[in-house]
C-alpha atoms as a PDB file:
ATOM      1  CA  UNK A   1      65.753-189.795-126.081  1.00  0.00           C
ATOM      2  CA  UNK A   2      67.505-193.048-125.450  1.00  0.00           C
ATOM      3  CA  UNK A   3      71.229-192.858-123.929  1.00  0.00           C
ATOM      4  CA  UNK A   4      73.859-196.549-124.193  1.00  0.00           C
ATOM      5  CA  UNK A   5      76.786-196.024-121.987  1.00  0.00           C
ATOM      6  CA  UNK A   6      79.256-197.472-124.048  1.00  0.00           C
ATOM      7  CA  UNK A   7      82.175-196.878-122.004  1.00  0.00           C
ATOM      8  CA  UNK A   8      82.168-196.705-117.892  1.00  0.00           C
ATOM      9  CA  UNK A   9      85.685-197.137-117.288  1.00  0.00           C
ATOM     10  CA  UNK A  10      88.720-195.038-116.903  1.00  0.00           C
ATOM     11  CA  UNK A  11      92.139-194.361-117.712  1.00  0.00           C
ATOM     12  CA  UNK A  12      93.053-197.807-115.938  1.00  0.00           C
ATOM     13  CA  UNK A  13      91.439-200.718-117.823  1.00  0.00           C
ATOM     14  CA  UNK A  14      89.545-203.070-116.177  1.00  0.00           C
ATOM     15  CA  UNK A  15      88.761-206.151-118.295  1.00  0.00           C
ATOM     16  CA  UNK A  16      85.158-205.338-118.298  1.00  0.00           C
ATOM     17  CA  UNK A  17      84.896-201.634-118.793  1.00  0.00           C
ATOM     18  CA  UNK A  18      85.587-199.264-122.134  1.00  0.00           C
ATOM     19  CA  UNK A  19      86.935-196.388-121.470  1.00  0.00           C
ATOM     20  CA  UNK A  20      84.462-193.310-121.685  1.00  0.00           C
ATOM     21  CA  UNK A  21      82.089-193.137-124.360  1.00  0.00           C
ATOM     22  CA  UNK A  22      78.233-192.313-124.679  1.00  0.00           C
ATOM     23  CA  UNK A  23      75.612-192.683-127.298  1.00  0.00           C
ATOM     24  CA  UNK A  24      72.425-190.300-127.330  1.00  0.00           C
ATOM     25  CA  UNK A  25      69.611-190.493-129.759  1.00  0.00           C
ATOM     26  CA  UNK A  26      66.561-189.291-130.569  1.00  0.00           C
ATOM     27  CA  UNK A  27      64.115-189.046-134.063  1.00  0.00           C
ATOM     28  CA  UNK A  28      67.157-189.716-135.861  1.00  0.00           C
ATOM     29  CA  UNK A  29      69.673-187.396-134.573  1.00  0.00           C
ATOM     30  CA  UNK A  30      72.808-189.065-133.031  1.00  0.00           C
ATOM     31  CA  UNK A  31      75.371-188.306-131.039  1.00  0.00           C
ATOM     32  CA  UNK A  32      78.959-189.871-129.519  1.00  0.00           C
ATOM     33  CA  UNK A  33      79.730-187.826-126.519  1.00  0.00           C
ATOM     34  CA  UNK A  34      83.537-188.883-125.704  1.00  0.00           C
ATOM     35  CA  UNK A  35      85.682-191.570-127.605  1.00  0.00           C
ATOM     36  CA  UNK A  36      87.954-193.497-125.462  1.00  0.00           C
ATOM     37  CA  UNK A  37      89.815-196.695-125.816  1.00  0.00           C
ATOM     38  CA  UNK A  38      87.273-199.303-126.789  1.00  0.00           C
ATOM     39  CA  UNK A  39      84.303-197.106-127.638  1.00  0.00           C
ATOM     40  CA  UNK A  40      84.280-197.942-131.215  1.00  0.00           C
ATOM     41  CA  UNK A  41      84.327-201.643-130.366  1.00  0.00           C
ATOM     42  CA  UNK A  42      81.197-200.561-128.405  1.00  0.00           C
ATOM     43  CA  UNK A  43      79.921-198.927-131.119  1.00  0.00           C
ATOM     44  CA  UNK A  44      80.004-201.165-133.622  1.00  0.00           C
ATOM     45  CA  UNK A  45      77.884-203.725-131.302  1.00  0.00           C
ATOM     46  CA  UNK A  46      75.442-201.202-130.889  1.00  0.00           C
ATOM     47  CA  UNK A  47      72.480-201.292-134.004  1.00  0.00           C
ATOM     48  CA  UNK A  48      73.496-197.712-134.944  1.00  0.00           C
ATOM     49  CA  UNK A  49      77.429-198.691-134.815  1.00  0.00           C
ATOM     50  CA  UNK A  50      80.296-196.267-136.416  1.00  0.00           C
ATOM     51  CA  UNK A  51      78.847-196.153-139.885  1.00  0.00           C
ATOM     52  CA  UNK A  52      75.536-194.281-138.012  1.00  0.00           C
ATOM     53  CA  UNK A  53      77.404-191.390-136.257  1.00  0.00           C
ATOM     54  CA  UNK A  54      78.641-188.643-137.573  1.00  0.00           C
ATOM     55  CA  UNK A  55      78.705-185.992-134.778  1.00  0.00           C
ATOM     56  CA  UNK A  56      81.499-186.819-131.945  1.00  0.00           C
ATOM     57  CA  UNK A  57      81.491-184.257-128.998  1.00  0.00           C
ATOM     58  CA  UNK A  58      84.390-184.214-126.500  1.00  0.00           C
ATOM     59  CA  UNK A  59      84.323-183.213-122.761  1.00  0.00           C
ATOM     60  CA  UNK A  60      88.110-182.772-122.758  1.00  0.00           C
ATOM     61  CA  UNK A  61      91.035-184.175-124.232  1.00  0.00           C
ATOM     62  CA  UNK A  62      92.604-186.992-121.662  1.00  0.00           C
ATOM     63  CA  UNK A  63      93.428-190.040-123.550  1.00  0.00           C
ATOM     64  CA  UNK A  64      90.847-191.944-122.273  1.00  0.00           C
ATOM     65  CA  UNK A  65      87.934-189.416-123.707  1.00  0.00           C
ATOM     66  CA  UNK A  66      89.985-189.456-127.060  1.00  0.00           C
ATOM     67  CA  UNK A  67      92.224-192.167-128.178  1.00  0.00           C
ATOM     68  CA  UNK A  68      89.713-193.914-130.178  1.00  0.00           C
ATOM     69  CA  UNK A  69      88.901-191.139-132.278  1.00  0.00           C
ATOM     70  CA  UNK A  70      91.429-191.802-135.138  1.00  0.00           C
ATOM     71  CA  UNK A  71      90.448-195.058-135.216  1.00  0.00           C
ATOM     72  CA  UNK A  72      86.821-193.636-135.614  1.00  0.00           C
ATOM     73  CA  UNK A  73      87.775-191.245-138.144  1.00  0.00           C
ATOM     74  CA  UNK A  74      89.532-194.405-140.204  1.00  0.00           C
ATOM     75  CA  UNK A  75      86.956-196.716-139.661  1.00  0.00           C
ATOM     76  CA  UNK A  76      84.130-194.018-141.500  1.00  0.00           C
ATOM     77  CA  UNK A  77      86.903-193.523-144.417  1.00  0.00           C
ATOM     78  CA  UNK A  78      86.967-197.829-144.575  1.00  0.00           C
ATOM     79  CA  UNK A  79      83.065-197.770-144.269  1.00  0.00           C
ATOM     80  CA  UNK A  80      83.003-195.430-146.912  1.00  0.00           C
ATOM     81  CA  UNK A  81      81.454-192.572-145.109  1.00  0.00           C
ATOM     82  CA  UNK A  82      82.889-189.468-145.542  1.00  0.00           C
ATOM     83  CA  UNK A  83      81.327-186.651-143.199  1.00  0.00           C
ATOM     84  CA  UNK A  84      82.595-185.779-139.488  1.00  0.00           C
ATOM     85  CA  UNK A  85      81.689-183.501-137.095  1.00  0.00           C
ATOM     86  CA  UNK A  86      84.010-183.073-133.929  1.00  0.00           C
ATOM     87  CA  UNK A  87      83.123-180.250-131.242  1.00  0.00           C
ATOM     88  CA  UNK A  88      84.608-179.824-127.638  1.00  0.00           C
ATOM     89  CA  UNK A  89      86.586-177.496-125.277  1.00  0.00           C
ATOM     90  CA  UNK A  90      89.050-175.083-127.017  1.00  0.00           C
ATOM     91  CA  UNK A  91      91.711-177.068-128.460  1.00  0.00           C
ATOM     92  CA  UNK A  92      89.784-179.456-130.032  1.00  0.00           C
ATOM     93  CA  UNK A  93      90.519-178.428-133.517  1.00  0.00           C
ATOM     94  CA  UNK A  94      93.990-178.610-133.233  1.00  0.00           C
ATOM     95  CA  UNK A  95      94.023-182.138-131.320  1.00  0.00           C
ATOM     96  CA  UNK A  96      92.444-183.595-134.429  1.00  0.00           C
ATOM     97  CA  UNK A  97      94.838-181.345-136.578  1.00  0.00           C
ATOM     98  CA  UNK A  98      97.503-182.968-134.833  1.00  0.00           C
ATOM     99  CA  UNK A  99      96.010-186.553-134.969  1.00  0.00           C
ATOM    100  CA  UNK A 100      96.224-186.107-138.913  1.00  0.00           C
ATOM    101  CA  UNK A 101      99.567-184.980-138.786  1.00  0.00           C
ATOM    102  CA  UNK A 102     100.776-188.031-136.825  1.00  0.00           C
ATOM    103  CA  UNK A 103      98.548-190.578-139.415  1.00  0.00           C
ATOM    104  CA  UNK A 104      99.328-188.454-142.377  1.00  0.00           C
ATOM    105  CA  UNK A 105      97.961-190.942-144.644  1.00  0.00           C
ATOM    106  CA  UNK A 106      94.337-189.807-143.128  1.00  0.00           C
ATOM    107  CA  UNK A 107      94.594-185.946-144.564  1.00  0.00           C
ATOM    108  CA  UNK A 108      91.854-185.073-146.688  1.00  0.00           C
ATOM    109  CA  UNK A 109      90.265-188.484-146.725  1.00  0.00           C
ATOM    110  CA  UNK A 110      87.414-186.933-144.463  1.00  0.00           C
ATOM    111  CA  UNK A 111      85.183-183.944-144.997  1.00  0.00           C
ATOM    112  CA  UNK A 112      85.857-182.907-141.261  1.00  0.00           C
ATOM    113  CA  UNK A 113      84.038-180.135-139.669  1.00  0.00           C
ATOM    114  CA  UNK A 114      85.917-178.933-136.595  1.00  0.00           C
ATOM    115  CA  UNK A 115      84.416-176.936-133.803  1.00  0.00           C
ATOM    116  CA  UNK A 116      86.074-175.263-129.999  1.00  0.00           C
ATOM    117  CA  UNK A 117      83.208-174.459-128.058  1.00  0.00           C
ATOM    118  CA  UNK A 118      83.475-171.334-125.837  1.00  0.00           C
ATOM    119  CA  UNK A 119      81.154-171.984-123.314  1.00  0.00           C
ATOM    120  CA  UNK A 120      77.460-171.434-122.901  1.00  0.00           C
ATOM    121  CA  UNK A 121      74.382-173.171-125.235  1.00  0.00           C
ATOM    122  CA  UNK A 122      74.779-174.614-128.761  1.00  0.00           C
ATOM    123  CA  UNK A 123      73.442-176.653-131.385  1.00  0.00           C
ATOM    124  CA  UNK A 124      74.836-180.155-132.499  1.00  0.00           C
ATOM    125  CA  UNK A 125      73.589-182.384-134.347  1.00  0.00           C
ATOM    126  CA  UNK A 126      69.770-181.920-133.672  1.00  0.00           C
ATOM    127  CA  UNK A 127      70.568-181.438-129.821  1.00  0.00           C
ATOM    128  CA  UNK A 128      70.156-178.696-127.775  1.00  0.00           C
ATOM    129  CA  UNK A 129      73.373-178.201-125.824  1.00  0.00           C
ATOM    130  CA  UNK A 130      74.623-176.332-122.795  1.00  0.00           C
ATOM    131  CA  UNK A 131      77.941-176.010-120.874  1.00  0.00           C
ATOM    132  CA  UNK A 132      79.189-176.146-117.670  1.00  0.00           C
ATOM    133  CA  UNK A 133      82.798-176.048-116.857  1.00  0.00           C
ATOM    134  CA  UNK A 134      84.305-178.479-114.366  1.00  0.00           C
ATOM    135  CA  UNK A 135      86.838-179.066-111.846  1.00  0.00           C
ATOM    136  CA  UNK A 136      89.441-181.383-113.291  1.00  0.00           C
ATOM    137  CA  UNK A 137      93.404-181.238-113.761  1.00  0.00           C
ATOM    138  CA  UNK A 138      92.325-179.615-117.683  1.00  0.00           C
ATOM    139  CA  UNK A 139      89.735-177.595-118.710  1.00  0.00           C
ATOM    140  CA  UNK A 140      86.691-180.184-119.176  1.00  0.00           C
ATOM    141  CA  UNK A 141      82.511-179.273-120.189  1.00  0.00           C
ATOM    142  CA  UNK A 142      80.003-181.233-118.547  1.00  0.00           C
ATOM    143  CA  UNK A 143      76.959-180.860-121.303  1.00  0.00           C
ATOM    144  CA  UNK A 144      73.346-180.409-120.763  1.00  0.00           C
ATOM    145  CA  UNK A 145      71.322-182.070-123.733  1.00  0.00           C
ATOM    146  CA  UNK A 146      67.993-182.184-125.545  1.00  0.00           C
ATOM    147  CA  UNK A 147      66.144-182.591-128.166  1.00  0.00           C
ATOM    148  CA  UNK A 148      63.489-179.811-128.693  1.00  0.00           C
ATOM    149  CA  UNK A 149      60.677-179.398-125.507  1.00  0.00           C
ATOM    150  CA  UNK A 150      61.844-183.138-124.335  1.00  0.00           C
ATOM    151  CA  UNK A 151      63.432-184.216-121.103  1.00  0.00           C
ATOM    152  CA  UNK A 152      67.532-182.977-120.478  1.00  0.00           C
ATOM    153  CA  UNK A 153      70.292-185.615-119.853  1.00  0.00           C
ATOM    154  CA  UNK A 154      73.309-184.127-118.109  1.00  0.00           C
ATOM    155  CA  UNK A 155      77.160-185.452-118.514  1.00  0.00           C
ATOM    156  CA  UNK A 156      78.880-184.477-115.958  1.00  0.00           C
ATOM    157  CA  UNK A 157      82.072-185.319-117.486  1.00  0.00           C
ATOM    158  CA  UNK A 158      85.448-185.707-115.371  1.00  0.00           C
ATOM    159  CA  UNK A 159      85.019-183.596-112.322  1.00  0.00           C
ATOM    160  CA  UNK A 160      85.415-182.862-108.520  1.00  0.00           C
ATOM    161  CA  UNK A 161      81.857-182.945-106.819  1.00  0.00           C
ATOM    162  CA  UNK A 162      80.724-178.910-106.658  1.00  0.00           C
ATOM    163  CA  UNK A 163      77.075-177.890-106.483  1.00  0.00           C
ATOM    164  CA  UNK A 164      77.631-175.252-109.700  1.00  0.00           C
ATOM    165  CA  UNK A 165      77.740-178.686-111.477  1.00  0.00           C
ATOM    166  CA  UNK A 166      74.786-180.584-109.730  1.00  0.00           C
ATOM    167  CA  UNK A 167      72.845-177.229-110.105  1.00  0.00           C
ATOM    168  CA  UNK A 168      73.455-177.077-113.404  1.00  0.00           C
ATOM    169  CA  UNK A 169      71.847-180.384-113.816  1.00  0.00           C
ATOM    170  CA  UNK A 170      68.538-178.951-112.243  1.00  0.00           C
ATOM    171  CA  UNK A 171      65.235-180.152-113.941  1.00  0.00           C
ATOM    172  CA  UNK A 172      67.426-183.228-115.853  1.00  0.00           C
ATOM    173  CA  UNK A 173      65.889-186.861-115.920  1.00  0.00           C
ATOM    174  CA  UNK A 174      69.747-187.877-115.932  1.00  0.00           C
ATOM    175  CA  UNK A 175      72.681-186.799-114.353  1.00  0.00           C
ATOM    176  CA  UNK A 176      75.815-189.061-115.241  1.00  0.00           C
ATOM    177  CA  UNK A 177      78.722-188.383-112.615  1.00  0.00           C
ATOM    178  CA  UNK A 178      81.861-189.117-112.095  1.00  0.00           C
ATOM    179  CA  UNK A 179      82.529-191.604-109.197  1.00  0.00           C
ATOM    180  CA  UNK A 180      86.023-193.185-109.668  1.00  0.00           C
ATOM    181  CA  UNK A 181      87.050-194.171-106.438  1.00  0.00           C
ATOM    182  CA  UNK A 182      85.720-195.516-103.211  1.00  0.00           C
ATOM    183  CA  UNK A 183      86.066-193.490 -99.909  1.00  0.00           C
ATOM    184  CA  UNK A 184      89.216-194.266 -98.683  1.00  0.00           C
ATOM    185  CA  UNK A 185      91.265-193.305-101.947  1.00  0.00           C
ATOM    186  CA  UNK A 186      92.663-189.812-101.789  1.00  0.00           C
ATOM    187  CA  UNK A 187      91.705-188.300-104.495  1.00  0.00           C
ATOM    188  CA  UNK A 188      91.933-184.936-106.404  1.00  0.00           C
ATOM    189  CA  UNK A 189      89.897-184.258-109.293  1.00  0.00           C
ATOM    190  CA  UNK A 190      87.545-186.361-109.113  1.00  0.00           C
ATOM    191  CA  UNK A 191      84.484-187.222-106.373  1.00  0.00           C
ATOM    192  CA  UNK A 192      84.354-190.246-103.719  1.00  0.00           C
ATOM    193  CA  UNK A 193      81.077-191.291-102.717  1.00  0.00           C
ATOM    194  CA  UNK A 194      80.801-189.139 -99.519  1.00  0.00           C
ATOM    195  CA  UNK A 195      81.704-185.882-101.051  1.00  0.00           C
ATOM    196  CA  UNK A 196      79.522-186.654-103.992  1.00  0.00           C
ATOM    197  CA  UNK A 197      76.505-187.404-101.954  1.00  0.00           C
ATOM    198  CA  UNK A 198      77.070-184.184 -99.561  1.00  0.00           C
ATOM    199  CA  UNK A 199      77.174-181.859-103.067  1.00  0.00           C
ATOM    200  CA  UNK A 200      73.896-183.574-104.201  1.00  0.00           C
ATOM    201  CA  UNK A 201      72.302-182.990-100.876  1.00  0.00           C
ATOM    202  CA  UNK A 202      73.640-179.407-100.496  1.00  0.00           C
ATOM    203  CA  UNK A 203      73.208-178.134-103.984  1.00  0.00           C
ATOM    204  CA  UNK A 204      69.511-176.603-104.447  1.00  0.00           C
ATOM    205  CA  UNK A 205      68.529-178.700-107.368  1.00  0.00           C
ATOM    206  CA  UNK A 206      66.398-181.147-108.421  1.00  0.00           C
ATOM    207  CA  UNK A 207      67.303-184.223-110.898  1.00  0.00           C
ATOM    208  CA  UNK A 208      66.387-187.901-111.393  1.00  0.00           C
ATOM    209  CA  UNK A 209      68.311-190.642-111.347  1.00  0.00           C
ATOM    210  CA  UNK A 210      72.021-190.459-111.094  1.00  0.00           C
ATOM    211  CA  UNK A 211      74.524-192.766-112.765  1.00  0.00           C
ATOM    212  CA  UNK A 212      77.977-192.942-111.625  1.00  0.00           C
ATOM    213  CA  UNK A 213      80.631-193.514-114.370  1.00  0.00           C
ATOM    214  CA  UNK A 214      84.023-193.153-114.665  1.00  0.00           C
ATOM    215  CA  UNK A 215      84.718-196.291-112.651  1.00  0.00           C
ATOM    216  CA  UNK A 216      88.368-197.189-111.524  1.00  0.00           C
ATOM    217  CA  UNK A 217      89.472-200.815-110.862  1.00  0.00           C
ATOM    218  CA  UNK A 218      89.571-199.523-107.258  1.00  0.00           C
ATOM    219  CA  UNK A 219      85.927-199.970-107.091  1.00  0.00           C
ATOM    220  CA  UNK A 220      85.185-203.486-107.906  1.00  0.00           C
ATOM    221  CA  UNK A 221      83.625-205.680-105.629  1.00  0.00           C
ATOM    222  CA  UNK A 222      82.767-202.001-103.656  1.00  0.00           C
ATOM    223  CA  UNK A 223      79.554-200.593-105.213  1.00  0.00           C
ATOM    224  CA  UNK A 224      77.195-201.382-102.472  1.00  0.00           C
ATOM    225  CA  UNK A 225      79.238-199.599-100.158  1.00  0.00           C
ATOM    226  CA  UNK A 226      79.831-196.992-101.995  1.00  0.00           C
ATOM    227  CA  UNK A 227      76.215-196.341-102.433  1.00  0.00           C
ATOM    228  CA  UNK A 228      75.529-196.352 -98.317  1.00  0.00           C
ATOM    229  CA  UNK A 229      78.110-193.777 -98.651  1.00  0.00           C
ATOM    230  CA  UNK A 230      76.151-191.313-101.135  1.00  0.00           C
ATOM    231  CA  UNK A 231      72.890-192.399 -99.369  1.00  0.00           C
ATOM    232  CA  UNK A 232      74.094-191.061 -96.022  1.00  0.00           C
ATOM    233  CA  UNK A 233      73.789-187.646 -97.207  1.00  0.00           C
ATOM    234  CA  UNK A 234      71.270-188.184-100.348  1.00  0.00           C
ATOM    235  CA  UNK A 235      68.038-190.108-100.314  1.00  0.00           C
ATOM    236  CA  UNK A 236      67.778-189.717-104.072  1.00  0.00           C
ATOM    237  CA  UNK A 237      67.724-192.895-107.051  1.00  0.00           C
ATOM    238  CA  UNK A 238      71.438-193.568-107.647  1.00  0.00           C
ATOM    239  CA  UNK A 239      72.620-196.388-109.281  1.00  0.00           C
ATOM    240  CA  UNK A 240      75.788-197.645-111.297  1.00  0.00           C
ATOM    241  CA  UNK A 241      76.184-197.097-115.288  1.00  0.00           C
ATOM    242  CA  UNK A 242      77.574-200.467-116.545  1.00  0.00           C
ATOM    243  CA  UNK A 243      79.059-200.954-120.235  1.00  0.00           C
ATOM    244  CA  UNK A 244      76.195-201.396-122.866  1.00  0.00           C
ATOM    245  CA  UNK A 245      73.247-200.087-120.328  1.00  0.00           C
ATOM    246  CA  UNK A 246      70.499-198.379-122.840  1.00  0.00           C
ATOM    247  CA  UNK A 247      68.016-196.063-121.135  1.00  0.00           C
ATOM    248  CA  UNK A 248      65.443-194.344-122.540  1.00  0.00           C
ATOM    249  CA  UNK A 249      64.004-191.066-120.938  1.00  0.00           C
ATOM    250  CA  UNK A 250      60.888-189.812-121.836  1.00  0.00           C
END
């Protein structure tokens, strides 16, 4: 299964990071987990690009997990492809309802196929999915993901650190996590590096390397602090996602 973070930014642009966005694939199947503001240009770089994705599943519905998906949706009519598939957290159907109403001219150009998840596995797109709920200021899924008997990549989505997350990762090749601030930020809602190395050190799991995403502006220049942070608690591989990274786990 190869992953491409497309977007490692957040809700405050950087210059040099998309908001969030990530591409998974395997033996043809395809999937766009999250759609924020400069995904699609992302995308399109990207040998698959929009015209290859069909499938988009949300973690929640902050603009910066969603405010490229109209421009998805019109960019497939343009391309001339006509099928959609959008899944996420309850809700979902009617954000995209809503979306339509706003662009009106983009009713009915799509054959959308709109799904609110309710928690626990299901089936997308050729992946095997599960749920975890997280702790963020709306309801948000971190997903569990694979493709038949093959390795599991976790997103953790937007969260808080909490070892009912990183346990829920247990047995994945890939845990993406939120890290959007340095130490001295006080911050709700999501992790800094100490509390997110404590949880991975307390939780009673095991997982491979972790990727931190979700990157303020706050952290430039900081990432090698931020890692003696994590590793203070956690001896474990941890390293920083950066825009256009592909990985392959196997």
């Amino acid at each position: 299964m190869r992953l491409t973070f497309l977007g490692t930014g957040s809700a405050m642009p950087t210059g040099s990071r998309m908001q969030s966005g990530y591409l998974l694939e395997r033996d043809g199947n395809r999937l766009l987990v999250d759609c924020g503001s400069g995904v699609l240009h992302s995308l399109a770089q990207t040998d698959t690009g929009y015209e290859g994705v069909d499938t988009v599943l949300l973690t929640h519905h902050h603009l910066d997990h969603v405010s490229d998906l109209d421009v998805l949706m019109k960019a497939r009519w343009l391309a001339g492809e006509t099928d959609l598939t959008i899944a996420g957290p309850p809700g979902t159907s009617d954000l995209v309802r809503d979306l339509l109403e706003t662009h009106d001219y983009m009713q009915d150009r799509l054959d959308l196929t709109l799904r609110d998840l309710d928690g626990g596995p299901f089936e997308l797109a050729g992946f095997s999915g599960d749920t975890c709920e997280t702790r963020h200021s709306m309801q948000c899924f971190a997903y569990r993901l694979s493709v038949d008997d093959g390795p599991a990549i976790t997103l953790g989505a937007d969260s808080e650190a909490f070892t009912d997350l990183i346990e829920f990762a247990d047995g994945s090749a890939v845990l993406v996590h939120d890290c959007s601030f340095p130490d001295d930020v006080d911050v709700s809602n999501h992790p800094t590096p100490t509390t997110l190395g404590e949880t991975l050190r307390d939780a009673d799991a095991e997982v491979g390397r972790v990727y931190l995403t979700h990157l303020y502006p706050h952290t430039e220049g900081r990432h090698e602090e931020m890692l003696e942070s994590i590793a203070d608690s956690y001896d474990g591989d941890v390293q920083f996602a950066e825009d256009s990274l592909t990985i392959t786990v196997s």
